[in-house]
N, C-alpha and C. Protein backbone atom coordinates (compact mmCIF):
# COMPACT_ATOMS: atom_id res chain seq x y z
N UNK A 1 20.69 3.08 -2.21
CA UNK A 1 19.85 3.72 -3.19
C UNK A 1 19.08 4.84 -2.49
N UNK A 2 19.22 5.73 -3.19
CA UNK A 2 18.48 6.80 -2.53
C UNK A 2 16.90 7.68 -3.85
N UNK A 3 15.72 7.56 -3.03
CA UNK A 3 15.07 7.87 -3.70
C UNK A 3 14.68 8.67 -3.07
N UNK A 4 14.02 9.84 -3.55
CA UNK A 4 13.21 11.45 -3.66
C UNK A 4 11.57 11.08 -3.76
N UNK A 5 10.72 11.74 -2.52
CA UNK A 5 9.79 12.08 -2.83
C UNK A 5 8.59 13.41 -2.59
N UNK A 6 7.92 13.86 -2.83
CA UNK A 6 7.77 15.13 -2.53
C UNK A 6 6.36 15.12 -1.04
N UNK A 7 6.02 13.81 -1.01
CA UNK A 7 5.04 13.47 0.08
C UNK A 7 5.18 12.53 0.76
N UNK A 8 4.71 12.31 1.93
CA UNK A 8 4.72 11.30 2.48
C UNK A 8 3.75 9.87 1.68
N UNK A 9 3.32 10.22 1.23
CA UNK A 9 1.93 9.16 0.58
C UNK A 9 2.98 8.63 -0.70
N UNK A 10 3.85 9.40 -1.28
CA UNK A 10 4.59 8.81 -2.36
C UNK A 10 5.71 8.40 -1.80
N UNK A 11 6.29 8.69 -0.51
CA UNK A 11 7.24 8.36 -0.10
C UNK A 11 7.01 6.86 0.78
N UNK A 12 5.66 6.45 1.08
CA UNK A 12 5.08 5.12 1.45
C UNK A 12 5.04 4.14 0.25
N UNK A 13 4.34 4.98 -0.65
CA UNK A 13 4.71 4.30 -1.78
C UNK A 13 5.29 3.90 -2.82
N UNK A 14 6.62 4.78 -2.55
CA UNK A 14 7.77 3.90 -3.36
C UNK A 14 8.99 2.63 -2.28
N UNK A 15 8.04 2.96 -1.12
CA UNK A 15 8.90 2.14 -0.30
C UNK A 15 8.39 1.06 -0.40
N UNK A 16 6.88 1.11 -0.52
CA UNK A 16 6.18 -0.82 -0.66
C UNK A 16 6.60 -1.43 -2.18
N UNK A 17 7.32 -0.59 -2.99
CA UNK A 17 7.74 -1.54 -4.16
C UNK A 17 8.90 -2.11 -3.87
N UNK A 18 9.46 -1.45 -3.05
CA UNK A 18 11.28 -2.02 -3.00
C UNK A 18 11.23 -3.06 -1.69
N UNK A 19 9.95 -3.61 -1.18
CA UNK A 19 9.82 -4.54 -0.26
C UNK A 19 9.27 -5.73 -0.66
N UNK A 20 9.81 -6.76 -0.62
CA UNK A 20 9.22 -8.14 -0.87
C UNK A 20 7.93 -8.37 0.42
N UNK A 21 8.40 -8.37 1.52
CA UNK A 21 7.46 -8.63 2.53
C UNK A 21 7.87 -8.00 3.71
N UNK A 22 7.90 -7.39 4.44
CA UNK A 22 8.19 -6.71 5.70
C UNK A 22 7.40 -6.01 6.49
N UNK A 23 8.60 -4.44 6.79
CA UNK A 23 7.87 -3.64 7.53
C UNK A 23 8.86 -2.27 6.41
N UNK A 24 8.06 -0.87 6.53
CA UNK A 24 8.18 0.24 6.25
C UNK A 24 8.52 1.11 7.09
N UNK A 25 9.91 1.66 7.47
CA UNK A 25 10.32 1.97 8.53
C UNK A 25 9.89 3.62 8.76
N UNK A 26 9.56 4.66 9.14
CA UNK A 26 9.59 5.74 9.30
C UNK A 26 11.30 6.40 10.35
N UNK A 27 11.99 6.71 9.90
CA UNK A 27 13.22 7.11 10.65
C UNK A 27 13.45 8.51 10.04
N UNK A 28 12.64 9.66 10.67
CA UNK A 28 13.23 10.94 10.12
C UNK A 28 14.36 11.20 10.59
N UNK A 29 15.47 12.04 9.48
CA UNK A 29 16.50 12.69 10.31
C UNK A 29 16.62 14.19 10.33
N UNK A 30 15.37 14.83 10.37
CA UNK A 30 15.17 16.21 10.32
C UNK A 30 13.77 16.33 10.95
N UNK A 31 13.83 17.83 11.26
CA UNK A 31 12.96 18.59 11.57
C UNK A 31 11.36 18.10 10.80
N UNK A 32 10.09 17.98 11.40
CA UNK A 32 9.04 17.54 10.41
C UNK A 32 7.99 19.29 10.23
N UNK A 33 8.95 20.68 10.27
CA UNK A 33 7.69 21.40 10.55
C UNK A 33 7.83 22.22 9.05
N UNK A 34 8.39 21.47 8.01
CA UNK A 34 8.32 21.99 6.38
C UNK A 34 6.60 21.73 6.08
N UNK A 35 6.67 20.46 6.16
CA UNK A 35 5.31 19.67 5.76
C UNK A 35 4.58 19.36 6.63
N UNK A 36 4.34 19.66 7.79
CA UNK A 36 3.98 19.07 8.94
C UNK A 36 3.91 19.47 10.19
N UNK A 37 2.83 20.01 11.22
CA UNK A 37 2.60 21.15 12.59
C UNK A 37 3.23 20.64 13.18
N UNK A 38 4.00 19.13 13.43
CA UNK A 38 4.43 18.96 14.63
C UNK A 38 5.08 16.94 14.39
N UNK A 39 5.61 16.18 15.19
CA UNK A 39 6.02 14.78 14.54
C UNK A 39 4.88 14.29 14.88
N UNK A 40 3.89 14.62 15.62
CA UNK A 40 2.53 13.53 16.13
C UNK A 40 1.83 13.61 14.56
N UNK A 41 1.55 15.02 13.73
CA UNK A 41 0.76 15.09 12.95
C UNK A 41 1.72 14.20 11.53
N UNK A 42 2.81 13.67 11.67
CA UNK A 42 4.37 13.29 10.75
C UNK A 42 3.41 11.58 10.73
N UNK A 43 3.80 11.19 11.85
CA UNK A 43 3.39 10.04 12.41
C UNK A 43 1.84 9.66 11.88
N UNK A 44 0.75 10.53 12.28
CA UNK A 44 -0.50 10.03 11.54
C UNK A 44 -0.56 9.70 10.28
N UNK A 45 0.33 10.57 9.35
CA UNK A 45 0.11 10.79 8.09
C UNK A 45 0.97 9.34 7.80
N UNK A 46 1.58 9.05 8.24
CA UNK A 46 2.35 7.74 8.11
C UNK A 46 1.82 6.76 8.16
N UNK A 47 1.43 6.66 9.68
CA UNK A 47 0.37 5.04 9.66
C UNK A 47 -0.76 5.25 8.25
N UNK A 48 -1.06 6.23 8.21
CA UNK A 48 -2.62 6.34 7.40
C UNK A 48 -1.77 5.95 5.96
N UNK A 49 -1.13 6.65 5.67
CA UNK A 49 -0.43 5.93 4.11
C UNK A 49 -0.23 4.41 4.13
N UNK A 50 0.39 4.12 5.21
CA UNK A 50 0.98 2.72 5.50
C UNK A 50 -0.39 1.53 5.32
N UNK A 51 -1.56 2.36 6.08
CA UNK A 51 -2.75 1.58 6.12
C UNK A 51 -3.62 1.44 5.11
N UNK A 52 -3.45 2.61 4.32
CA UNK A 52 -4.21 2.95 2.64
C UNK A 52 -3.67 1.26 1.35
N UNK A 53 -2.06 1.06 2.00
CA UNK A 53 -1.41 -0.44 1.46
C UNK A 53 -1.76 -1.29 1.78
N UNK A 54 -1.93 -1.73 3.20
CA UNK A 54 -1.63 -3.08 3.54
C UNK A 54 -3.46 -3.53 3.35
C-alpha cells in the first residue's frame, strides 16, 4: 500500500494508524533538500512528530 503525504507530521501520522503497536520507521530513499536544509534537520522533524504521538 502506498500512501501520499505532503509533510512529514502527516506522513507520521498516517503511519500511527496503520500500526497496531510498534515502531515508525523513517527510511528515506531520496534526497531530503525539497523540504528540508539538510537529513539532520529530516531527522528532528521526525523524532518531534513521532514524539507529538507517543
Amino acid at each position: 500500500k502506498v500512501t501520499y503525504a505532503n509533510s512529514m507530521e502527516a506522513a507520521v501520522n498516517v503511519a500511527s494508524t496503520l500500526i497496531d503497536k510498534g515502531a515508525i520507521l523513517l527510511s528515506p530513499a531520496c534526497a531530503s533538500f525539497d523540504m528540508f536544509d539538510d537529513f539532520e534537520q529530516r531527522g528532528r522533524v521526525f523524532k518531534d512528530c513521532v514524539a507529538k504521538i507517543i
